[in-house]
PDB file of N, CA and C in Angstrom:
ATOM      1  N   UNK A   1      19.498  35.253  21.674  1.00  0.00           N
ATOM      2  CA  UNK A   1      18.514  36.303  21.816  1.00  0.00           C
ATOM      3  C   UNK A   1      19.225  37.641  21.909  1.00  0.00           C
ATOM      4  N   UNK A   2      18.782  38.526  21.456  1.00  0.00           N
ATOM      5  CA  UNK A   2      19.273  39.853  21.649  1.00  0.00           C
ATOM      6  C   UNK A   2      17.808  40.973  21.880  1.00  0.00           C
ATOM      7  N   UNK A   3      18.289  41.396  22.827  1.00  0.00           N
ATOM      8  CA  UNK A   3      17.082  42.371  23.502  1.00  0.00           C
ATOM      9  C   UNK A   3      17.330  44.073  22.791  1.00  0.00           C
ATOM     10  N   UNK A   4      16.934  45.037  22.263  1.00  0.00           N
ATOM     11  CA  UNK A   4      17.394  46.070  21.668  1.00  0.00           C
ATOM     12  C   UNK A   4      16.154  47.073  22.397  1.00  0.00           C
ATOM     13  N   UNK A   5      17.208  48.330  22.840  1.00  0.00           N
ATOM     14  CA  UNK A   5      16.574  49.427  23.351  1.00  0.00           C
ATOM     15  C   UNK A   5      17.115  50.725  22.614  1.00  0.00           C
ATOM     16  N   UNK A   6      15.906  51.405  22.675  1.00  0.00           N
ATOM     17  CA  UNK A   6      16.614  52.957  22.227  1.00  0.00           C
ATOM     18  C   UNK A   6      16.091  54.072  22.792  1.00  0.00           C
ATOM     19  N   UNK A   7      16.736  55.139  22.643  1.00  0.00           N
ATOM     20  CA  UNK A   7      16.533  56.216  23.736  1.00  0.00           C
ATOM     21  C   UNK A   7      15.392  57.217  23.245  1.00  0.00           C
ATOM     22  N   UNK A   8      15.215  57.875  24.330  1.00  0.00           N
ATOM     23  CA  UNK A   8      13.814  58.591  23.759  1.00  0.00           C
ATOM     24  C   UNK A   8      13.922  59.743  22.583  1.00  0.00           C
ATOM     25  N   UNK A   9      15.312  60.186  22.590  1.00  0.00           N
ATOM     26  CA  UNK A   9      15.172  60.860  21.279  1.00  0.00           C
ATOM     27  C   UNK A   9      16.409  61.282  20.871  1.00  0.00           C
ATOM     28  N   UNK A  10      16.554  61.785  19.726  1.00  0.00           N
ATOM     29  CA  UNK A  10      18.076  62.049  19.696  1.00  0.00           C
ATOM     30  C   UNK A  10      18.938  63.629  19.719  1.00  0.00           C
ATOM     31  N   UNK A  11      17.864  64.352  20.641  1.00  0.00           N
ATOM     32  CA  UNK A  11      18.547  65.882  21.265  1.00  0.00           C
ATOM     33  C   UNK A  11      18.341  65.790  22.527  1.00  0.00           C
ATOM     34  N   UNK A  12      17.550  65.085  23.130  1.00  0.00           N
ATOM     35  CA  UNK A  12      17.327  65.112  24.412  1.00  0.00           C
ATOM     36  C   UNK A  12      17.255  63.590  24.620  1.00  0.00           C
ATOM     37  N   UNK A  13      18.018  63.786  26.012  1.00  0.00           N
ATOM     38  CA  UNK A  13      18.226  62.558  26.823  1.00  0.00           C
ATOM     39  C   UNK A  13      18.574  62.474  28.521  1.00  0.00           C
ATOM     40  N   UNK A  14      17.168  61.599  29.121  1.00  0.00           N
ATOM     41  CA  UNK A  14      16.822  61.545  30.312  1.00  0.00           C
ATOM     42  C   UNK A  14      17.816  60.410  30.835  1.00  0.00           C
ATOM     43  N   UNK A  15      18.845  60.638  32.067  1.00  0.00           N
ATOM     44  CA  UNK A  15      19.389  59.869  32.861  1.00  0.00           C
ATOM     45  C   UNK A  15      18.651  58.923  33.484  1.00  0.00           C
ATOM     46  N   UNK A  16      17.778  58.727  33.957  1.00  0.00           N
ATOM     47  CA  UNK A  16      16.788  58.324  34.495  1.00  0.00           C
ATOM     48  C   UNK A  16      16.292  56.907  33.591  1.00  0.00           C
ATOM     49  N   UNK A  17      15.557  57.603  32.484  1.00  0.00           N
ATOM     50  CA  UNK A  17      15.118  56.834  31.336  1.00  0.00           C
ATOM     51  C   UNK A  17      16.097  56.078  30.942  1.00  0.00           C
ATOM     52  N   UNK A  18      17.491  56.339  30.512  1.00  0.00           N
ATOM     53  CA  UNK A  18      18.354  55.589  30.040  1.00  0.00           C
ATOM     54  C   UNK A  18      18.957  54.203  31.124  1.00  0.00           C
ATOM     55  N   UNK A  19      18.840  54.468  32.629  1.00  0.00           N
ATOM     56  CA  UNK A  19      19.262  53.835  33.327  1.00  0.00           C
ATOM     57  C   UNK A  19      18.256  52.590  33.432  1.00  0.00           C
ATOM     58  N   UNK A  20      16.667  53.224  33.362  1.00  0.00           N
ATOM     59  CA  UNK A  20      15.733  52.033  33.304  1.00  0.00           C
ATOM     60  C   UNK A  20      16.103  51.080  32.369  1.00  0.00           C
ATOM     61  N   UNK A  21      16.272  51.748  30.945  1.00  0.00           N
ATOM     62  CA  UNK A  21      16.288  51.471  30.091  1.00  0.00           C
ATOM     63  C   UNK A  21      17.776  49.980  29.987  1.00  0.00           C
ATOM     64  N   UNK A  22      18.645  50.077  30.379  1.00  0.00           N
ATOM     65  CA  UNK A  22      19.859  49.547  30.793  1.00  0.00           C
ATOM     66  C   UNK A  22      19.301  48.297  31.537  1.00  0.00           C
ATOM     67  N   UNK A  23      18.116  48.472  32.884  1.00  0.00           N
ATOM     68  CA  UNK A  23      17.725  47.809  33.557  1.00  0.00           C
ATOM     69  C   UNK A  23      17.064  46.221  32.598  1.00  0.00           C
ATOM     70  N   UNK A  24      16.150  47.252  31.821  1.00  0.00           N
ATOM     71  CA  UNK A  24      15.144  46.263  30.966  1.00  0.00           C
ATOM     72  C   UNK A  24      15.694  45.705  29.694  1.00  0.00           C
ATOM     73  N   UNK A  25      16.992  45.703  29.452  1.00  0.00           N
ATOM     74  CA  UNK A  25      17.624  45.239  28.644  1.00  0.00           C
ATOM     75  C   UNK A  25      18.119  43.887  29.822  1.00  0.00           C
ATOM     76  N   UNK A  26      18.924  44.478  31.000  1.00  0.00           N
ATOM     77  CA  UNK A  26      19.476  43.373  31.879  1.00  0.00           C
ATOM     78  C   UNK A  26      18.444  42.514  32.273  1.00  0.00           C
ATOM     79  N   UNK A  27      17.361  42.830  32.417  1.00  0.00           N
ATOM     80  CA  UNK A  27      15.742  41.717  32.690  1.00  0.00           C
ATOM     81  C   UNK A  27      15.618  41.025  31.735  1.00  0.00           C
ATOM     82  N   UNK A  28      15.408  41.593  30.071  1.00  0.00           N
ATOM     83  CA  UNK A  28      15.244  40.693  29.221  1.00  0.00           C
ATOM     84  C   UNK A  28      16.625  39.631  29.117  1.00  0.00           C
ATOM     85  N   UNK A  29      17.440  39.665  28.987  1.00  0.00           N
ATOM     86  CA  UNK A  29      18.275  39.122  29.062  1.00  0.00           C
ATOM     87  C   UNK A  29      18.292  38.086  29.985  1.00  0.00           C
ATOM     88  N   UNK A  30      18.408  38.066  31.350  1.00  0.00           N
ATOM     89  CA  UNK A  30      18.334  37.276  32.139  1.00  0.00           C
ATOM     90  C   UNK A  30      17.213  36.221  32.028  1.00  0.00           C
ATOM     91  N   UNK A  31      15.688  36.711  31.917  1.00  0.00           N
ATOM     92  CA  UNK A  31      14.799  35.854  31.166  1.00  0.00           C
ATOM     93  C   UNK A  31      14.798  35.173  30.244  1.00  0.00           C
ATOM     94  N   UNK A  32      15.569  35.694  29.374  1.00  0.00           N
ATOM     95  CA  UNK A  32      15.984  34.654  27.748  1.00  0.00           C
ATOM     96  C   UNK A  32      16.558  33.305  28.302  1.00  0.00           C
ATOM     97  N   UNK A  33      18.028  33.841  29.421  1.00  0.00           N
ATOM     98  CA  UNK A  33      18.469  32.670  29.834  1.00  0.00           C
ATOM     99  C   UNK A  33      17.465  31.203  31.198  1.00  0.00           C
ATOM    100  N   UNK A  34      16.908  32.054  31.565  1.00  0.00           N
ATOM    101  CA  UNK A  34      16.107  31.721  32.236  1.00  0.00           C
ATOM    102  C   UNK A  34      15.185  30.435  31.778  1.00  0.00           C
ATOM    103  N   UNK A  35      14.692  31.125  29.909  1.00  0.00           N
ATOM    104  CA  UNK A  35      13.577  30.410  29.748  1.00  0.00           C
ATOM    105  C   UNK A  35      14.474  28.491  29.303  1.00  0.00           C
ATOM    106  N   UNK A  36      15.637  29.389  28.527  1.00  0.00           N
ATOM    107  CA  UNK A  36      16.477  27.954  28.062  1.00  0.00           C
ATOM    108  C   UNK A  36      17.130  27.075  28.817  1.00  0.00           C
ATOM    109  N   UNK A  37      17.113  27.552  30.391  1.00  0.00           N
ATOM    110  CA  UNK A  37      17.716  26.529  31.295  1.00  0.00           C
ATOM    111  C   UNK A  37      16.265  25.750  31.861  1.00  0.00           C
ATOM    112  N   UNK A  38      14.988  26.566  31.261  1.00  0.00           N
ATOM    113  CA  UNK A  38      14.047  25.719  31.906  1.00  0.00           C
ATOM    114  C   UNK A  38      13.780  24.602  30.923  1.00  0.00           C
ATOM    115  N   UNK A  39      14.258  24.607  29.600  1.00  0.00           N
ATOM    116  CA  UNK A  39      14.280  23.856  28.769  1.00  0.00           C
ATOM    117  C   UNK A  39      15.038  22.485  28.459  1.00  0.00           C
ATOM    118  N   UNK A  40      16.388  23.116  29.377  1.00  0.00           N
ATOM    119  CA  UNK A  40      17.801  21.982  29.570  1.00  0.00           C
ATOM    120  C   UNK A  40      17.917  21.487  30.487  1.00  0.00           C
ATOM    121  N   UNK A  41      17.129  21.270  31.601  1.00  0.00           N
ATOM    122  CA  UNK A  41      17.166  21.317  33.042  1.00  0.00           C
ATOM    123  C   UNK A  41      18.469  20.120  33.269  1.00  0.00           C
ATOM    124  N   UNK A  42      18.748  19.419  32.526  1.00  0.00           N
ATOM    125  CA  UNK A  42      19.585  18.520  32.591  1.00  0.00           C
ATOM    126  C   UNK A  42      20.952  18.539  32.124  1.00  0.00           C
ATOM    127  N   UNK A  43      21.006  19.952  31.722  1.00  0.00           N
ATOM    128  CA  UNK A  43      22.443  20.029  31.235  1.00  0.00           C
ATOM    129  C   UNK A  43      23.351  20.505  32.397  1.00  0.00           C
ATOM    130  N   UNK A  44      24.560  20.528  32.095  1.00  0.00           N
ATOM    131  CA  UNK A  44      25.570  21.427  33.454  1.00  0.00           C
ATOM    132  C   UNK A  44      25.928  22.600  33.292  1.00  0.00           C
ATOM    133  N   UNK A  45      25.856  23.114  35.023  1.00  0.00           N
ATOM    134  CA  UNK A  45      26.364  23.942  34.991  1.00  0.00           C
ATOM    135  C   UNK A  45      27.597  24.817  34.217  1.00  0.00           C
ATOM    136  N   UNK A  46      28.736  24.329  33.806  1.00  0.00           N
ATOM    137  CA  UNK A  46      29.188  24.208  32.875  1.00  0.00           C
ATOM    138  C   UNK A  46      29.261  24.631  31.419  1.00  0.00           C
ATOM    139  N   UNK A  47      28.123  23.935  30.810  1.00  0.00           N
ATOM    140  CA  UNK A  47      27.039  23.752  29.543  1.00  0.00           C
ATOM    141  C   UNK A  47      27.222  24.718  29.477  1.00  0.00           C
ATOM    142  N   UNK A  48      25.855  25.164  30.295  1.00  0.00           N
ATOM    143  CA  UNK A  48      25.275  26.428  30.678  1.00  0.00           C
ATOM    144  C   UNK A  48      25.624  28.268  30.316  1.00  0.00           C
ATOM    145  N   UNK A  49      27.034  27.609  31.135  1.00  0.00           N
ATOM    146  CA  UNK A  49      27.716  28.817  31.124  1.00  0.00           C
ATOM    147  C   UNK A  49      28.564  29.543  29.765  1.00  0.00           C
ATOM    148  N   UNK A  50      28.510  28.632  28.963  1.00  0.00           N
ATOM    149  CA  UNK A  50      28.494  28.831  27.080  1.00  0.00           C
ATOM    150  C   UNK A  50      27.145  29.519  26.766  1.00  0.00           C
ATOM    151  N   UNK A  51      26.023  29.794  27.208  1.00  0.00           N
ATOM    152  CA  UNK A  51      25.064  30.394  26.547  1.00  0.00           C
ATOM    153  C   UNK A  51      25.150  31.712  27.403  1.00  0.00           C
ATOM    154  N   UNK A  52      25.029  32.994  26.055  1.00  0.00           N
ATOM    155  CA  UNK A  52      24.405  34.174  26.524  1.00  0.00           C
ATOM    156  C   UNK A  52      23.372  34.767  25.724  1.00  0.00           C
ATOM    157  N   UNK A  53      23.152  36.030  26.547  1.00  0.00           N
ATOM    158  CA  UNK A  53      22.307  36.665  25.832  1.00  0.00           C
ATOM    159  C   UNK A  53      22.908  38.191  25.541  1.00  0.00           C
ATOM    160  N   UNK A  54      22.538  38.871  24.327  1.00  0.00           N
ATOM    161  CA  UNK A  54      22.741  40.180  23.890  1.00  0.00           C
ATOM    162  C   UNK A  54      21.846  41.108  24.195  1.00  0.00           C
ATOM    163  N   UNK A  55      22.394  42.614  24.441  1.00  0.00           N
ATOM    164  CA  UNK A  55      21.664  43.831  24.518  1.00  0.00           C
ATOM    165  C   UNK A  55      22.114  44.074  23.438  1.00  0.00           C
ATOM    166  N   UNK A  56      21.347  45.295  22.914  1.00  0.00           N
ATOM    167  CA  UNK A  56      21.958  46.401  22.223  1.00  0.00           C
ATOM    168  C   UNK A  56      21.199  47.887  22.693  1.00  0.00           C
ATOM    169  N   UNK A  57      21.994  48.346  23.281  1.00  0.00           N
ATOM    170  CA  UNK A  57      21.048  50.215  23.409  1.00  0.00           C
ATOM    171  C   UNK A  57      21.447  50.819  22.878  1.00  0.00           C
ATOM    172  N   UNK A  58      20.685  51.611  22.460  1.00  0.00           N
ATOM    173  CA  UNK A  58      21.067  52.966  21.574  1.00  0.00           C
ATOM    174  C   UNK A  58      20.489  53.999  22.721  1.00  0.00           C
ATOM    175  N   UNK A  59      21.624  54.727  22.544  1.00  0.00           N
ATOM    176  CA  UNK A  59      21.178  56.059  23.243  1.00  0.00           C
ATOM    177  C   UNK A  59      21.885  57.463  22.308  1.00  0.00           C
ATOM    178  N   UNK A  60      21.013  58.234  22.100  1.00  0.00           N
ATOM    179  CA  UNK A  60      21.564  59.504  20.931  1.00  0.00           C
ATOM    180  C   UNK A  60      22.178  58.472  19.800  1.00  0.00           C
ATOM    181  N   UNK A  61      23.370  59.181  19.524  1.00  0.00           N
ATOM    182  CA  UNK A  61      23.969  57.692  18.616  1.00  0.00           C
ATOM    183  C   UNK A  61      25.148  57.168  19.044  1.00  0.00           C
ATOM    184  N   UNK A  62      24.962  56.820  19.921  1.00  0.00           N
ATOM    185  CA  UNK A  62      25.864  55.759  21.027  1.00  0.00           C
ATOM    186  C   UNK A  62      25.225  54.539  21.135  1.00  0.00           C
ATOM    187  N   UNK A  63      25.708  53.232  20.153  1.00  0.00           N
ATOM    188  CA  UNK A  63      25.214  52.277  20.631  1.00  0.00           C
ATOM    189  C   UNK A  63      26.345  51.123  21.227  1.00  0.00           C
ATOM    190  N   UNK A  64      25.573  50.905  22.408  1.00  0.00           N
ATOM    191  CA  UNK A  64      26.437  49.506  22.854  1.00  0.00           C
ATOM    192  C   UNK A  64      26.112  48.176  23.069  1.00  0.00           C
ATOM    193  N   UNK A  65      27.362  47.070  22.815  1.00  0.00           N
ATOM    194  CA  UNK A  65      26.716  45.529  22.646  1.00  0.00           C
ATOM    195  C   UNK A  65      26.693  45.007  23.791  1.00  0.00           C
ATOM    196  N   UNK A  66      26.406  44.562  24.856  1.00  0.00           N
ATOM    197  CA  UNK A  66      26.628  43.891  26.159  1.00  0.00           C
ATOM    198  C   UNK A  66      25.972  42.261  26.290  1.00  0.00           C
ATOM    199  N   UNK A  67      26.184  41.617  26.555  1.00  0.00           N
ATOM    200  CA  UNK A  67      26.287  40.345  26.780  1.00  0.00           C
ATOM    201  C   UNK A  67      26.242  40.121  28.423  1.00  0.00           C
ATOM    202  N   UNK A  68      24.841  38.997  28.681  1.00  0.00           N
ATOM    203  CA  UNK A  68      24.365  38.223  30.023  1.00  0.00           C
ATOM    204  C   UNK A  68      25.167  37.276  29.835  1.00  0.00           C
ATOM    205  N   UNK A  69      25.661  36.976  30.593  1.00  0.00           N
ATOM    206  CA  UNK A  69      25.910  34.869  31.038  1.00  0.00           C
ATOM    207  C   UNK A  69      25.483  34.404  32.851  1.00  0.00           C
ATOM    208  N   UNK A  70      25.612  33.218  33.199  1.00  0.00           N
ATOM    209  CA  UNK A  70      25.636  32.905  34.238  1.00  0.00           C
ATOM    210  C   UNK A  70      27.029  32.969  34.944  1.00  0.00           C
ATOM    211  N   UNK A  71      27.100  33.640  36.168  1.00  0.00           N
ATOM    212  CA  UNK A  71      28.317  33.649  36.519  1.00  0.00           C
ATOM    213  C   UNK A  71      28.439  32.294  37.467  1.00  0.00           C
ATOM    214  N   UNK A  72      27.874  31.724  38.495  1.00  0.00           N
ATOM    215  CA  UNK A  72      27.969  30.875  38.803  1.00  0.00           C
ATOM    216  C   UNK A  72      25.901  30.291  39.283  1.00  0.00           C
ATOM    217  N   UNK A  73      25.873  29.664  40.454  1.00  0.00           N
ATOM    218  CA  UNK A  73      24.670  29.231  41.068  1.00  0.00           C
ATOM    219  C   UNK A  73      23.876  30.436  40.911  1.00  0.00           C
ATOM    220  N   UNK A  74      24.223  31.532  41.927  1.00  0.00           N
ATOM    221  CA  UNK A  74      23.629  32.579  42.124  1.00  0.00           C
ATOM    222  C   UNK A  74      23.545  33.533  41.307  1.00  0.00           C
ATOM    223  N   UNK A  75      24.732  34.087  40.784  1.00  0.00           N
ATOM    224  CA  UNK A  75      24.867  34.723  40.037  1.00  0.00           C
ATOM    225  C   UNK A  75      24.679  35.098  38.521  1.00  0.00           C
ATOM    226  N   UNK A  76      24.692  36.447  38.023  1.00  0.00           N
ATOM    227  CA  UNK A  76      24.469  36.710  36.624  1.00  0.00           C
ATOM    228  C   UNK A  76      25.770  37.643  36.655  1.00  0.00           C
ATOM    229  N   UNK A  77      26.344  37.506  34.969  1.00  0.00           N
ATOM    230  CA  UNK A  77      27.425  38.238  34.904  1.00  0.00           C
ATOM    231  C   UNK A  77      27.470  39.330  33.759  1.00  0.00           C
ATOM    232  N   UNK A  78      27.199  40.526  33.050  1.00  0.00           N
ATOM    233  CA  UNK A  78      26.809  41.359  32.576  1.00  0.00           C
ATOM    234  C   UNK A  78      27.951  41.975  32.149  1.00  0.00           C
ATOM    235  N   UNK A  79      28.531  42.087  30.851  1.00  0.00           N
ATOM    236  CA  UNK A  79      29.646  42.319  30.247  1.00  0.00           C
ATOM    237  C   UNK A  79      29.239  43.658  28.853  1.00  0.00           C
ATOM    238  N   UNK A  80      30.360  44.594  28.708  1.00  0.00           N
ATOM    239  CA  UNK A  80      30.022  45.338  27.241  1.00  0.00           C
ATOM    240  C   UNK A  80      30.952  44.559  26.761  1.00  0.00           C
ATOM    241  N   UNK A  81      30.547  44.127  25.506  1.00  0.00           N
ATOM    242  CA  UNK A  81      31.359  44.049  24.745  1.00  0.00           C
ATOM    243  C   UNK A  81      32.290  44.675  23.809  1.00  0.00           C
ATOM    244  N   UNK A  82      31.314  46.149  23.293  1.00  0.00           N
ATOM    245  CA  UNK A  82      32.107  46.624  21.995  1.00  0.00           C
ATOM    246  C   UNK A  82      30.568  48.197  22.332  1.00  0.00           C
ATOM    247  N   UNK A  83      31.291  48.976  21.902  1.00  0.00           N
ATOM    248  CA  UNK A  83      30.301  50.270  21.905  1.00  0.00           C
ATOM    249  C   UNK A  83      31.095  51.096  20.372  1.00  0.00           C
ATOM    250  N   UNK A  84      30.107  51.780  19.888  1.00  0.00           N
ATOM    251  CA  UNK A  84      30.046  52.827  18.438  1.00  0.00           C
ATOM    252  C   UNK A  84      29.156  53.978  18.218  1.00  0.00           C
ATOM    253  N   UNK A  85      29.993  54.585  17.436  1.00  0.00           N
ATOM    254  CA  UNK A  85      28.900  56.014  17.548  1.00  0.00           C
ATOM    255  C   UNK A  85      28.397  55.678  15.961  1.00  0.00           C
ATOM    256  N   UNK A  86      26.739  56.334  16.260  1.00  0.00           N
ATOM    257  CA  UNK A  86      26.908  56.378  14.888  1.00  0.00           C
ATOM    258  C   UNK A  86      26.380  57.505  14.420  1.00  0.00           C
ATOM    259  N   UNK A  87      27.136  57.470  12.398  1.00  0.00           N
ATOM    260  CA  UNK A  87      27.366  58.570  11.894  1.00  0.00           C
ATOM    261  C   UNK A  87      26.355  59.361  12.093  1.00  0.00           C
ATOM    262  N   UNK A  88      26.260  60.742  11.737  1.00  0.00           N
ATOM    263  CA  UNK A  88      25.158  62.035  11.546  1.00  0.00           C
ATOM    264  C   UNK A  88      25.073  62.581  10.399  1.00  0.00           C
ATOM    265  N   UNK A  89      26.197  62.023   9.731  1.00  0.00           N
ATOM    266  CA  UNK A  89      26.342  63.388   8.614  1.00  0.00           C
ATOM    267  C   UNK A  89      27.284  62.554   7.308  1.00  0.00           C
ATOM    268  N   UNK A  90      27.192  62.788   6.018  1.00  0.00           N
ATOM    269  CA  UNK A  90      27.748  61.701   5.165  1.00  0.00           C
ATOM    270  C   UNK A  90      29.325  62.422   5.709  1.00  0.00           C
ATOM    271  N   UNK A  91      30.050  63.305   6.055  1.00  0.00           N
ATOM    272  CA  UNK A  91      31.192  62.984   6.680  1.00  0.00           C
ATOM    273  C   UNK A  91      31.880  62.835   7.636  1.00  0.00           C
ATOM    274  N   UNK A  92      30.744  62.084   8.567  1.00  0.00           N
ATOM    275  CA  UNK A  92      31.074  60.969   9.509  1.00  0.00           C
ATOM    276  C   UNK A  92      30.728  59.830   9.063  1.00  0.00           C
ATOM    277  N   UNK A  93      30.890  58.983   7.711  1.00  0.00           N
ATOM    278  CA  UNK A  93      30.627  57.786   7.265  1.00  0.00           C
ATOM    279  C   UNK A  93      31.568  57.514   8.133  1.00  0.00           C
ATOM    280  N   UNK A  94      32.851  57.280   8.158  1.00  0.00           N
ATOM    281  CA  UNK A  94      33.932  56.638   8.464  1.00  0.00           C
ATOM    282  C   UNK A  94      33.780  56.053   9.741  1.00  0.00           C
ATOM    283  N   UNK A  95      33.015  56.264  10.643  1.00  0.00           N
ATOM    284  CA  UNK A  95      32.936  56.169  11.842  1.00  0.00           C
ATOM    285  C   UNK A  95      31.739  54.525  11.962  1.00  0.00           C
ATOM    286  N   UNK A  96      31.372  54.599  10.428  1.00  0.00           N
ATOM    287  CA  UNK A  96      30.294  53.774  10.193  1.00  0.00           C
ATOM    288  C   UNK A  96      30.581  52.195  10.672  1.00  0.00           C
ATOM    289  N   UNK A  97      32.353  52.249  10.426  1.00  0.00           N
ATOM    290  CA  UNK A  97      33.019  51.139  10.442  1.00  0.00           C
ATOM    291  C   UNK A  97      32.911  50.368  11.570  1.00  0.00           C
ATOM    292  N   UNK A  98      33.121  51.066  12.902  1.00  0.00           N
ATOM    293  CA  UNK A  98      32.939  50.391  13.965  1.00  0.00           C
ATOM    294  C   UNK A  98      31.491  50.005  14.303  1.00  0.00           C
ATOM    295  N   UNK A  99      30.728  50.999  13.884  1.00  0.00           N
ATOM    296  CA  UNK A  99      29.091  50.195  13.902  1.00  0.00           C
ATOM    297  C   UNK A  99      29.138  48.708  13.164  1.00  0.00           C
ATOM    298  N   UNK A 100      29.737  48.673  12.182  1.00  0.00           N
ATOM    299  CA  UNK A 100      29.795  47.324  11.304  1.00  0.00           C
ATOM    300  C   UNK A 100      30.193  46.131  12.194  1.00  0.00           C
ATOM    301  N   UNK A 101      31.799  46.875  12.814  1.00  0.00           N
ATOM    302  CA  UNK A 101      32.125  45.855  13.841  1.00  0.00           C
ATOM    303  C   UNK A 101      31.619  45.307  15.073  1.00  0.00           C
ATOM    304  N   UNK A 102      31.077  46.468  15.544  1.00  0.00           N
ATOM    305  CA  UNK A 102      29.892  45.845  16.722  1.00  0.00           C
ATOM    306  C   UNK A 102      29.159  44.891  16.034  1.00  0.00           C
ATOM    307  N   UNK A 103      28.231  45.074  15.084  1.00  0.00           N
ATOM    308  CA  UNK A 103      27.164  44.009  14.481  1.00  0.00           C
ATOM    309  C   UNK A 103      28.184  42.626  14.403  1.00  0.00           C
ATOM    310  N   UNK A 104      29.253  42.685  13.476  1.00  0.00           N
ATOM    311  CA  UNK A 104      30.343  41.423  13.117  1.00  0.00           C
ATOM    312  C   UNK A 104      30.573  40.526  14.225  1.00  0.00           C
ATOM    313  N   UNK A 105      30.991  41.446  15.451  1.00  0.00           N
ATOM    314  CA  UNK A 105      31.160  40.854  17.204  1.00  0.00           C
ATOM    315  C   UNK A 105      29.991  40.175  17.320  1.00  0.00           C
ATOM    316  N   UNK A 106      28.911  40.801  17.226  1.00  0.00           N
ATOM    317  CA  UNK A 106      27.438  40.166  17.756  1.00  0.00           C
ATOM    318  C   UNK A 106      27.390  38.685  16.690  1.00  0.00           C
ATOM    319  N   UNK A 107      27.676  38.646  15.483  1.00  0.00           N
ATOM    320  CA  UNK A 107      27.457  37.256  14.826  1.00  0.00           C
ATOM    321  C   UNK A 107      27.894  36.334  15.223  1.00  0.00           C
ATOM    322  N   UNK A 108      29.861  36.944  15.399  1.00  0.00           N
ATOM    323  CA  UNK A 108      30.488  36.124  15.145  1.00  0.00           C
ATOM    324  C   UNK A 108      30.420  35.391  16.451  1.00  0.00           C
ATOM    325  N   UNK A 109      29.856  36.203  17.790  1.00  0.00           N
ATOM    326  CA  UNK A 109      29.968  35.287  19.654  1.00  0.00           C
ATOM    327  C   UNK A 109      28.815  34.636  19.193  1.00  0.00           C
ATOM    328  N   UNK A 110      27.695  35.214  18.505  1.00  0.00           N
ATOM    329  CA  UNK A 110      26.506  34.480  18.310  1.00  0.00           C
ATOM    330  C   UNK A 110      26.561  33.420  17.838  1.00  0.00           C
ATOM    331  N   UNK A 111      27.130  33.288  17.070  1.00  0.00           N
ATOM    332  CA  UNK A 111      27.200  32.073  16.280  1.00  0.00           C
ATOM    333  C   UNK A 111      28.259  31.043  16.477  1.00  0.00           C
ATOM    334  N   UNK A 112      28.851  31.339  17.710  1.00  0.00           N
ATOM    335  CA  UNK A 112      30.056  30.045  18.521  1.00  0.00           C
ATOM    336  C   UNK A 112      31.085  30.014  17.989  1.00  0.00           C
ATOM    337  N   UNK A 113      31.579  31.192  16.746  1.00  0.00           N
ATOM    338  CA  UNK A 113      32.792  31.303  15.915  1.00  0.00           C
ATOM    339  C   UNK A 113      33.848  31.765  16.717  1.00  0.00           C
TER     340      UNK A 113
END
């Protein structure tokens, strides 16, 4: 699952808003995992701890990848993975590259590679 947020606009930007925003990415997330352990109830802890879930926020053009897992019983563990700006202008293509690589990161954990 990957949960995707974006910011309210791209000249102006509320601290506030963005922090909720951070929040309800970390909620969806945790729920994703939530719904699939209600599904596995029989698998281990262990198991378990191989499944996550993805954010992606965009804020202005700052986007970042972050990743939920279970840290243990209690716990949730909330990781960035990879952050990119993206371009504005055809000569900031170049910059396009690391947007590519964020997406590539997101397949390649996604997909157990």
């Amino acid at each position: 699952m990957v949960v995707v947020e974006s910011s309210s606009g791209r000249l102006e930007e509320h601290t506030t808003h963005s922090l909720e925003d951070s929040l309800k990415i970390l909620e969806g997330n945790v729920a994703s995992l939530r719904w699939q352990a209600s599904h596995y109830e029989n698998a281990s802890l262990e198991t378990f701890k191989k499944l996550g879930a993805y954010g992606l926020q965009i804020i202005k053009t700052q986007v970042t990848l972050s990743k939920t897992t279970i840290h243990d019983k209690n716990r949730w563990k909330n990781i960035e993975m990879r952050s990119a700006q993206l371009p504005r202008s055809w000569d900031d293509r170049l910059i396009l590259l690391e947007f590519l690589e964020l997406f590539a990161t997101l397949y390649v954990r996604a997909n157990g590679s």
